[in-house]
Protein backbone atom coordinates (compact mmCIF):
# COMPACT_ATOMS: atom_id res chain seq x y z
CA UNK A 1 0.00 0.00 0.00
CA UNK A 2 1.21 3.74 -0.68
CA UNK A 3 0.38 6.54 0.30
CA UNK A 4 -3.01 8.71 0.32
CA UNK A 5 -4.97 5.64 1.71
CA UNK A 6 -8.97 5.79 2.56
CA UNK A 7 -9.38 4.15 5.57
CA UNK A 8 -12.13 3.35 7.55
CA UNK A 9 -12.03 3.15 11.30
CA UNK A 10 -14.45 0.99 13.57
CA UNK A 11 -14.37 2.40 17.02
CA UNK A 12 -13.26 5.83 18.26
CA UNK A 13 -11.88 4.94 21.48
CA UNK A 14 -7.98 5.36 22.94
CA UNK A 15 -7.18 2.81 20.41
CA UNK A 16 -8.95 4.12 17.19
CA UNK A 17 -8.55 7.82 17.83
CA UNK A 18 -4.71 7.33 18.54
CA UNK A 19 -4.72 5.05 15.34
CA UNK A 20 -6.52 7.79 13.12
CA UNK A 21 -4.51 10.37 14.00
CA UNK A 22 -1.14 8.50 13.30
CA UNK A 23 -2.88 7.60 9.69
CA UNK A 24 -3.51 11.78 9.38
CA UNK A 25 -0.25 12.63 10.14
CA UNK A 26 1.08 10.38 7.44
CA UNK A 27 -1.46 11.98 4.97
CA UNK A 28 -4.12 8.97 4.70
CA UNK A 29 -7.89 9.88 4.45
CA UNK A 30 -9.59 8.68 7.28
CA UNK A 31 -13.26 7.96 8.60
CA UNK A 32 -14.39 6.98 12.25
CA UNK A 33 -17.41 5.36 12.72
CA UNK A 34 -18.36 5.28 16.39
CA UNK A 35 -21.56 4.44 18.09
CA UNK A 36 -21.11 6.95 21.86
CA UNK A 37 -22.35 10.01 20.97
CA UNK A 38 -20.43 11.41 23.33
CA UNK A 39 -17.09 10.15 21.64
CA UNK A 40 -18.25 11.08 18.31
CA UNK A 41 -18.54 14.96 19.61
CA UNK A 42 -15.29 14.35 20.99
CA UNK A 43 -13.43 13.35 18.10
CA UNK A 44 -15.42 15.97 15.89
CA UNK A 45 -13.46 18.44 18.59
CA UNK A 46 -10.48 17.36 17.16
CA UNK A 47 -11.01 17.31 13.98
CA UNK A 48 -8.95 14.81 12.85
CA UNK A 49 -10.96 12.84 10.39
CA UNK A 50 -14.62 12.13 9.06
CA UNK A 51 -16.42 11.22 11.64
CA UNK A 52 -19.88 9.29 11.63
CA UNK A 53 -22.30 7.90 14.49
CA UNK A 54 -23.48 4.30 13.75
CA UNK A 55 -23.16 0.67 13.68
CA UNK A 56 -20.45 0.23 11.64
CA UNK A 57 -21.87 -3.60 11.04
CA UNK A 58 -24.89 -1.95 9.26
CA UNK A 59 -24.14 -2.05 5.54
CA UNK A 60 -25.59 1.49 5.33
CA UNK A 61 -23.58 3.13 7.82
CA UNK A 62 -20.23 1.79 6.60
CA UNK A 63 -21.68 2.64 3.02
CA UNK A 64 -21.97 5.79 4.32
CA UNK A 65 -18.15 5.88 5.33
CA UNK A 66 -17.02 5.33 1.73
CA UNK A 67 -16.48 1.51 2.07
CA UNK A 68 -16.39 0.46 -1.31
CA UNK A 69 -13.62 3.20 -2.01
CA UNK A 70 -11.77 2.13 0.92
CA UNK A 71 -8.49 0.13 0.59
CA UNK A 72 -8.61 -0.61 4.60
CA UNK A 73 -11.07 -1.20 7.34
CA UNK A 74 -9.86 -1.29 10.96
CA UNK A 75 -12.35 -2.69 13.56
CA UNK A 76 -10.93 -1.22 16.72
CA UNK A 77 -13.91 -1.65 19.26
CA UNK A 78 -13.09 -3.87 22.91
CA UNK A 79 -15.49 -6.71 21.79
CA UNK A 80 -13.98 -9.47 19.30
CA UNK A 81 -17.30 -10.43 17.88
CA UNK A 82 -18.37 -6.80 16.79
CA UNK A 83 -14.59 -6.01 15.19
CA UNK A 84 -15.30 -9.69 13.61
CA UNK A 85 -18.84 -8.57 12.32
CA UNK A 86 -17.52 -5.20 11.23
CA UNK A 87 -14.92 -6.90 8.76
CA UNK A 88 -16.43 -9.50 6.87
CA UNK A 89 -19.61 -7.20 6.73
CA UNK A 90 -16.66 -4.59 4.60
CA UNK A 91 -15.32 -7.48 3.35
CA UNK A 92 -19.07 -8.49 1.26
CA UNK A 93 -19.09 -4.90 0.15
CA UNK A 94 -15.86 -4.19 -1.43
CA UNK A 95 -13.37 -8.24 -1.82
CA UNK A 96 -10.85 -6.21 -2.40
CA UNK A 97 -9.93 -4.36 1.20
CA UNK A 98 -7.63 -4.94 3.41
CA UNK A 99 -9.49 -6.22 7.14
CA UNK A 100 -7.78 -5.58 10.83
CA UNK A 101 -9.65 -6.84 13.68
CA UNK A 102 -9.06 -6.27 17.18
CA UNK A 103 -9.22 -9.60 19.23
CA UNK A 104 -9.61 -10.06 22.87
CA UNK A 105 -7.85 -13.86 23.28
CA UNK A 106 -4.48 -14.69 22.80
CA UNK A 107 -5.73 -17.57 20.21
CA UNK A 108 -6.76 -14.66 17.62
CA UNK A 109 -4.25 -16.09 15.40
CA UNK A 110 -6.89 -18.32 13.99
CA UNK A 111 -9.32 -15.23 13.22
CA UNK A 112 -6.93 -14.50 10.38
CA UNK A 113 -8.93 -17.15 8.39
CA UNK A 114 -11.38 -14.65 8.26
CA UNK A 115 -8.65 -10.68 8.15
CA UNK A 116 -5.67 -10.02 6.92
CA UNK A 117 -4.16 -9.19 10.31
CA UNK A 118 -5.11 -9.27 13.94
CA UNK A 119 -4.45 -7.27 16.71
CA UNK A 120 -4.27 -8.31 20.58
CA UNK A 121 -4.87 -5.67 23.35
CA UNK A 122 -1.50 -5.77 25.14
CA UNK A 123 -0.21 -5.05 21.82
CA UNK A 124 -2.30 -3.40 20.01
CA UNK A 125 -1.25 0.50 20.54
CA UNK A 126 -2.11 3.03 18.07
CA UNK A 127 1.37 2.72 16.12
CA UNK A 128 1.31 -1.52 15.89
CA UNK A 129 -2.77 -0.78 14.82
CA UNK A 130 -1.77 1.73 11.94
CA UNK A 131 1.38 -0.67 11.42
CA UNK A 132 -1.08 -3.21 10.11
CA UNK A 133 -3.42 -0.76 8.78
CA UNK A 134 -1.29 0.80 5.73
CA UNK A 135 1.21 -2.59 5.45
CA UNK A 136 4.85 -2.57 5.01
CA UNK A 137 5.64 0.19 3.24
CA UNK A 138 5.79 2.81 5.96
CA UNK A 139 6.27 0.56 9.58
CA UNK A 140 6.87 2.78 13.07
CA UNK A 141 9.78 0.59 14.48
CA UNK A 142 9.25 1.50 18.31
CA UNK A 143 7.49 3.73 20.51
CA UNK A 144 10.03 5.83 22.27
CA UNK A 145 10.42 8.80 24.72
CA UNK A 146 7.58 11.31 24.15
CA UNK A 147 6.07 11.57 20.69
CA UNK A 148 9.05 11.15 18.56
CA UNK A 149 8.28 8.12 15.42
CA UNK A 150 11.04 5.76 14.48
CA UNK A 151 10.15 4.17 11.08
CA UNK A 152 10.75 2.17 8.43
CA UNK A 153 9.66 3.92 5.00
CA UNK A 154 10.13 2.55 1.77
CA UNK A 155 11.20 4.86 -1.15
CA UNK A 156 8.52 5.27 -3.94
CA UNK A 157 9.28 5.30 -7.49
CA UNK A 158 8.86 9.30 -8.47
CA UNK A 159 8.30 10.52 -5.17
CA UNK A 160 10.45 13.76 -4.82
CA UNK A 161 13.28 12.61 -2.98
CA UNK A 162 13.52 9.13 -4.73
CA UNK A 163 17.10 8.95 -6.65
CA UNK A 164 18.48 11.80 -4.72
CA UNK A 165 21.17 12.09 -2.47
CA UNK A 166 20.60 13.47 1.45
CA UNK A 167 22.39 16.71 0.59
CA UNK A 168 19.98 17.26 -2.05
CA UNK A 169 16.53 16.35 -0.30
CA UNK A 170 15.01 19.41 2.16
CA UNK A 171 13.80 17.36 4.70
CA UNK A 172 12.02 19.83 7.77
CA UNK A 173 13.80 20.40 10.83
CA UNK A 174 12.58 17.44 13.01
CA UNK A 175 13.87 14.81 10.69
CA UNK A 176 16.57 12.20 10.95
CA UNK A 177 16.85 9.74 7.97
CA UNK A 178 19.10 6.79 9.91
CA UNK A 179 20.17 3.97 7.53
CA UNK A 180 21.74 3.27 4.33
CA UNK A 181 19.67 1.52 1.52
CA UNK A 182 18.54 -1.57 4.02
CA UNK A 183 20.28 -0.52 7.04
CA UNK A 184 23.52 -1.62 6.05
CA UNK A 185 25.41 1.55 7.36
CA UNK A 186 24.62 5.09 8.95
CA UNK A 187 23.12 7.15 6.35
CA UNK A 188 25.60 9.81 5.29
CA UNK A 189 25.16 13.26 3.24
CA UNK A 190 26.13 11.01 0.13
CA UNK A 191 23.51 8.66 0.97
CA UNK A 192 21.20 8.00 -2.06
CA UNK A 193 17.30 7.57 -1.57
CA UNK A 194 16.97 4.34 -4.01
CA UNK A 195 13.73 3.94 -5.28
CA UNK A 196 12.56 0.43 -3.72
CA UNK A 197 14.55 0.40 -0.90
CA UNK A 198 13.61 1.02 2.88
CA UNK A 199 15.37 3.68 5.08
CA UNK A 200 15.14 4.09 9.25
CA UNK A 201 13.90 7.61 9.63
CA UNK A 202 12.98 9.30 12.80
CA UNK A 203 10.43 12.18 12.56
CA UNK A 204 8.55 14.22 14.99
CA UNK A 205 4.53 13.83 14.33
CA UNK A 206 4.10 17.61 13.20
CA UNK A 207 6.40 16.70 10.41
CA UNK A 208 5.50 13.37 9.47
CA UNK A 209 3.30 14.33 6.49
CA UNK A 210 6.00 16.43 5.30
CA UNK A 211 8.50 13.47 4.98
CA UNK A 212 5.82 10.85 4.04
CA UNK A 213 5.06 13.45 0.72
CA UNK A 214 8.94 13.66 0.72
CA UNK A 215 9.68 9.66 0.19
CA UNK A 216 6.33 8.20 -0.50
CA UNK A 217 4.79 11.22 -2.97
């Protein structure tokens, strides 16, 4: 997956907001659909993304949230069956999407029968959910001190900085591109952006879209 995703997000709680605003700051589209009114005014405070009050099992209501545009659904609720419900209900309306569920038991392995990927609550933090969200293109590494992002981007054929060397690439202040091509060595001012190839790069979330238009276009 590139960049400039629609997603659709099941649940507006810690989990889903923190997801959806990740996904924003990396320049994705994103739409919450939440049942608590009281979360949905919430969110619509923030304004971080499309935001709609519903089931997001009822065909309408995810409909509604652009579904059958979508290339990923995350069901992000605390109950296993509804997140279950939510994608194979996307995955009738549109084959082609990409399905994350959030599963209470350990044994959730065997839900990915029915998603592409699963998510478990001791793990499943806003960076692992959008992680598995957008695939492997762009992958946060680790959660570290504060707010800073430690990634794993892959260059894209024509984005702006693909082909060129550090020197020659504007990143904002705020950026730190890590590796070599495949983190054989510290990058260096000589160090070429191949197109294809993955780079560490450590950003601070205000500039994230900045470098994700920068190395993904």
């Amino acid at each position: 997956m590139t960049s400039d995703l629609d997603i659709v997000i099941a649940g507006g709680g810690r989990v889903g907001f923190q997801t959806a605003e990740i996904l924003a700051n990396r320049d994705h589209n994103v739409t919450i659909i939440e049942r608590d009114e009281r979360i949905v005014s919430e969110i619509a405070d923030e304004w971080i993304a499309t935001v709609i009050q519903g089931d997001a099992t009822n065909p309408d209501i995810i409909e509604q949230a652009g579904i059958k545009r979508a290339d990923a659904i995350a069901a992000l609720t605390g109950e296993t069956g509804l997140n279950l419900a939510v994608c194979l209900a996307a995955a009738e309306l549109s084959p082609e999407i990409r399905t994350v569920a959030r599963i209470e038991r350990s044994t959730g392995e065997a839900y990915t029968r029915f998603v592409d990927a699963v998510l478990f609550p001791e793990r499943a933090g806003a960076r692992v959910a959008a992680n598995e969200i957008v695939g492997s293109d762009v992958q946060t590494l680790a959660d570290v001190t504060g707010n800073l992002d430690i990634m794993l981007v892959r260059v894209a054929e024509g984005a702006p900085a693909a082909g060129k060397q550090l020197t020659d690439v504007r990143f904002p202040a705020g950026t730190l591109i890590v590796s070599d091509d495949e983190g054989q060595r510290i990058a260096r001012p000589d160090t070429t952006l191949t197109p294809g190839n993955r780079y560490v790069v450590a950003v601070e979330p205000d500039v994230a879209n900045e470098v994700m238009n920068l190395m993904r276009g």
